[in-house]
C-alpha atoms as a PDB file:
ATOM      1  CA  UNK A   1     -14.625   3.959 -22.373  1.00  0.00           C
ATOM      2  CA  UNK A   2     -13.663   1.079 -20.533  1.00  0.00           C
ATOM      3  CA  UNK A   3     -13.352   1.468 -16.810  1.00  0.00           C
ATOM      4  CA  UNK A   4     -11.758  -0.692 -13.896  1.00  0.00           C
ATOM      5  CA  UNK A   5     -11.153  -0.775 -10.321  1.00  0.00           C
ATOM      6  CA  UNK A   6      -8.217   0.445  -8.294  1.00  0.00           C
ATOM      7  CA  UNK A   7      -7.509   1.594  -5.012  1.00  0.00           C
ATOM      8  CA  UNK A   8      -5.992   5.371  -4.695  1.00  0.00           C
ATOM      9  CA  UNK A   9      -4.557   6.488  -1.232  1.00  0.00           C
ATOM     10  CA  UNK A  10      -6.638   3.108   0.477  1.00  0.00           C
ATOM     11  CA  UNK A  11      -9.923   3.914  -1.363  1.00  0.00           C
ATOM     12  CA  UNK A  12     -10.980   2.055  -3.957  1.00  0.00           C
ATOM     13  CA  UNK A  13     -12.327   3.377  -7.268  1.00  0.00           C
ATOM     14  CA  UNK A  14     -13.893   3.173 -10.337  1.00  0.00           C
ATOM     15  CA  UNK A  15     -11.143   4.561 -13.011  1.00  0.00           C
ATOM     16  CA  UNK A  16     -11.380   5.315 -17.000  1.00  0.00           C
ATOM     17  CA  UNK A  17      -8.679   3.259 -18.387  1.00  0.00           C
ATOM     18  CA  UNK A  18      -7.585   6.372 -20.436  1.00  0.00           C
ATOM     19  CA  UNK A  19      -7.275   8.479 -17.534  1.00  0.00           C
ATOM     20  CA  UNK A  20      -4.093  10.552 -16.846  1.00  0.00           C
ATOM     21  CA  UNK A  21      -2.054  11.597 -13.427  1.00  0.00           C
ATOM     22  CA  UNK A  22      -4.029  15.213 -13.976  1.00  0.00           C
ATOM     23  CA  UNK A  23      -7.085  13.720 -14.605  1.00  0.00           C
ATOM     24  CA  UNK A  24      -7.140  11.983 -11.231  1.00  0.00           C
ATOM     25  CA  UNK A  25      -5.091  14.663  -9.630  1.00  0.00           C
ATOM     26  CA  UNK A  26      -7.889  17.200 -10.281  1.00  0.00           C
ATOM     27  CA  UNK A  27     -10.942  14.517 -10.017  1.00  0.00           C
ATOM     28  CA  UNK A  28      -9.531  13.346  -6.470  1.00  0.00           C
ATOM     29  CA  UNK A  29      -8.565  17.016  -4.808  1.00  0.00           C
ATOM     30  CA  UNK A  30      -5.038  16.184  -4.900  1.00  0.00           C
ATOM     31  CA  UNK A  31      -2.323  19.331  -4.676  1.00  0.00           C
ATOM     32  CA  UNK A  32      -0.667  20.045  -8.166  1.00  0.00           C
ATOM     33  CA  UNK A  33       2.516  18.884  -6.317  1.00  0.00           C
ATOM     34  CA  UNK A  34       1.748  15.381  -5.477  1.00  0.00           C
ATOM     35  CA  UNK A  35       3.497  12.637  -7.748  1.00  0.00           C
ATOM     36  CA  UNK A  36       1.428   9.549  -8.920  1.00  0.00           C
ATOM     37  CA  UNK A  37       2.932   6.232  -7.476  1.00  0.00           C
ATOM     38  CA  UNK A  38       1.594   2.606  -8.879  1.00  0.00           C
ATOM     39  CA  UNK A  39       2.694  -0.467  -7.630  1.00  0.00           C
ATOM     40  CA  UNK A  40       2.165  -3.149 -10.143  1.00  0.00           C
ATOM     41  CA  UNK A  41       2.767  -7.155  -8.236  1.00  0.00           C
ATOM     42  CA  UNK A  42       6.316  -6.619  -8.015  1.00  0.00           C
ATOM     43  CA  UNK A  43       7.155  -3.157  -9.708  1.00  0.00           C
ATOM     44  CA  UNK A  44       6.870   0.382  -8.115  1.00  0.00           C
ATOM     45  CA  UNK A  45       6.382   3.568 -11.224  1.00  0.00           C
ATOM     46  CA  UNK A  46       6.664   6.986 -11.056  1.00  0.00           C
ATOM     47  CA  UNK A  47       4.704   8.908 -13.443  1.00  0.00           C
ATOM     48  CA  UNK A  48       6.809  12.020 -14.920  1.00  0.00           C
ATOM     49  CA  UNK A  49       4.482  12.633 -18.357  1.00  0.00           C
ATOM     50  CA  UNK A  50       1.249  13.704 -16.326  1.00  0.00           C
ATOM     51  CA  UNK A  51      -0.669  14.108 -19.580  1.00  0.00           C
ATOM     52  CA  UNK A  52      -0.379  10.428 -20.783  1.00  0.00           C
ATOM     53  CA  UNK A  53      -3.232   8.417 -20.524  1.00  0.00           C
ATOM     54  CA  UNK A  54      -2.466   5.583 -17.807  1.00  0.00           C
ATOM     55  CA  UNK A  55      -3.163   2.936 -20.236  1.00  0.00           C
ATOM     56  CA  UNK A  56       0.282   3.224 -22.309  1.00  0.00           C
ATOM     57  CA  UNK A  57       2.447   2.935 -19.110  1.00  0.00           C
ATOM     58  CA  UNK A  58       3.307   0.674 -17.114  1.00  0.00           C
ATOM     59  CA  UNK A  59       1.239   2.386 -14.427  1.00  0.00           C
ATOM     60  CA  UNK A  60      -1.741   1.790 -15.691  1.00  0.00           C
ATOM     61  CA  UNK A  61      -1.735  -1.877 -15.228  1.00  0.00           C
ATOM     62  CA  UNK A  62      -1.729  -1.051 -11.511  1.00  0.00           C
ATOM     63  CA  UNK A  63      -4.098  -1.862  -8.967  1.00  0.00           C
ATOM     64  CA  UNK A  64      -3.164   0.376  -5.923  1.00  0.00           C
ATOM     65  CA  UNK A  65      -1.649   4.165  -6.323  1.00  0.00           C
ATOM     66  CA  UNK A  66      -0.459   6.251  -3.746  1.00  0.00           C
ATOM     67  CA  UNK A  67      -0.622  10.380  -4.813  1.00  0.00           C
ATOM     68  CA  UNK A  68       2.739  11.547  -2.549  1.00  0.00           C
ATOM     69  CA  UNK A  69       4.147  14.925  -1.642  1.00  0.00           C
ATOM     70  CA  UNK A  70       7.976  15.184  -1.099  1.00  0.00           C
ATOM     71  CA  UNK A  71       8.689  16.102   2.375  1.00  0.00           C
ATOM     72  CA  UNK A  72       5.142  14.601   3.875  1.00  0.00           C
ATOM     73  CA  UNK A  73       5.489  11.897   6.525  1.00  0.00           C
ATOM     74  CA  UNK A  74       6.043   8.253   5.454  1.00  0.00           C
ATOM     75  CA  UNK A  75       2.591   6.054   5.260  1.00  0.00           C
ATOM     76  CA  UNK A  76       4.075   3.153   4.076  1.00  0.00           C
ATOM     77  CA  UNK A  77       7.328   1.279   3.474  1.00  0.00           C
ATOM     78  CA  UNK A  78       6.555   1.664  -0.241  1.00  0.00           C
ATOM     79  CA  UNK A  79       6.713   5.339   0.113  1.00  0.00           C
ATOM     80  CA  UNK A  80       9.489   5.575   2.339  1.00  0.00           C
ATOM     81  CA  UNK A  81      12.171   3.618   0.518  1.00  0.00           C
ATOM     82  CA  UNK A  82      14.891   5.090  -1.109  1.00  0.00           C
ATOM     83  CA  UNK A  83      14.560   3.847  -4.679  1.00  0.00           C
ATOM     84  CA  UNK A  84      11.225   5.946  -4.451  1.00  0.00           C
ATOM     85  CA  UNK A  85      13.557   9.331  -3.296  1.00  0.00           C
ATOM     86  CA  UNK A  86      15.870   8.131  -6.482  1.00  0.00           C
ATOM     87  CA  UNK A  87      13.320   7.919  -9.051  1.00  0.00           C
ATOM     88  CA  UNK A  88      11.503  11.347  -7.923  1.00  0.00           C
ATOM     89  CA  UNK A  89      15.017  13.029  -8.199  1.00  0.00           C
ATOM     90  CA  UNK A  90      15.511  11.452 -11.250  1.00  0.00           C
ATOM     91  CA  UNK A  91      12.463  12.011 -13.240  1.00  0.00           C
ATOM     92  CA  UNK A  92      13.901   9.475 -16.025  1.00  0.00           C
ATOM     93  CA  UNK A  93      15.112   5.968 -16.158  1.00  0.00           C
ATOM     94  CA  UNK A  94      12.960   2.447 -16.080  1.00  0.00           C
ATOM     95  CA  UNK A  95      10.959   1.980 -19.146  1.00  0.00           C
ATOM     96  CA  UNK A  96      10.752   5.070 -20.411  1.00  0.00           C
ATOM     97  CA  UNK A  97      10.744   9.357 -19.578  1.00  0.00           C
ATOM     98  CA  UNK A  98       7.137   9.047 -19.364  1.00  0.00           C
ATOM     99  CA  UNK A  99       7.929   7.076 -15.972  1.00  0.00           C
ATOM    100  CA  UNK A 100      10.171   5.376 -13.476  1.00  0.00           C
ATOM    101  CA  UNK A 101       9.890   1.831 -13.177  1.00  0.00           C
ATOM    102  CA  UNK A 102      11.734  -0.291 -10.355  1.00  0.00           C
ATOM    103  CA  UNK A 103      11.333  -3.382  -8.473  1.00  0.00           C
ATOM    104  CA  UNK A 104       9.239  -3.024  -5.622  1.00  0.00           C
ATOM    105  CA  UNK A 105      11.047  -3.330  -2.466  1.00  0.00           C
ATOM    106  CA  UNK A 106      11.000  -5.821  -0.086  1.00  0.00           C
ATOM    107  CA  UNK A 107       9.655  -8.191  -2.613  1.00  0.00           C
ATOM    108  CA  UNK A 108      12.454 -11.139  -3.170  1.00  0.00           C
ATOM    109  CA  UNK A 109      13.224 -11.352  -6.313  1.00  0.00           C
END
């Protein structure tokens, strides 16, 4: 299993390429209601299909996630901007159902 570094919530790791939003969810402590963000250079994704492995998203080309609650306080600008609150309300859209994918923002284009 081939494994790579990322950093979740500011801490970097060692993840499984195959690994999937439960996976980490449950590995990391993380409530059952907290959504997997990845930013990706320029693109943002929401993971919907938390049984996917990482590795056939978009996601999982990422190199920084962010696990976020609805309703918790702001820690970034990435998780405070409004295509975010769209694509959780969502739940389909970008690539495919299996995630939201926009452009990051505040990134020109």
């Amino acid at each position: 299993m081939e494994t790579r570094w990322a950093t979740v919530d500011g801490v970097t790791l060692e993840l499984p390429d195959d690994s999937t939003v439960s996976e980490l969810r449950d590995a990391l402590y993380k409530p059952d209601d907290a959504v997997l963000i990845a930013v990706t250079g320029d693109l943002v994704s929401v993971v919907h299909d938390e049984d996917r492995p990482l590795s056939e998203l978009v996601a999982g080309c990422a190199d920084t996630y962010y696990f976020y609650r609805p309703g918790e306080p702001d820690r970034n600008e990435l998780l405070a901007a409004t295509e975010l609150e769209a694509a959780l309300e969502s739940g389909t859209g970008g690539r495919s159902d299996a995630e939201t994918t926009f452009q990051r923002p505040g990134i020109d284009h």
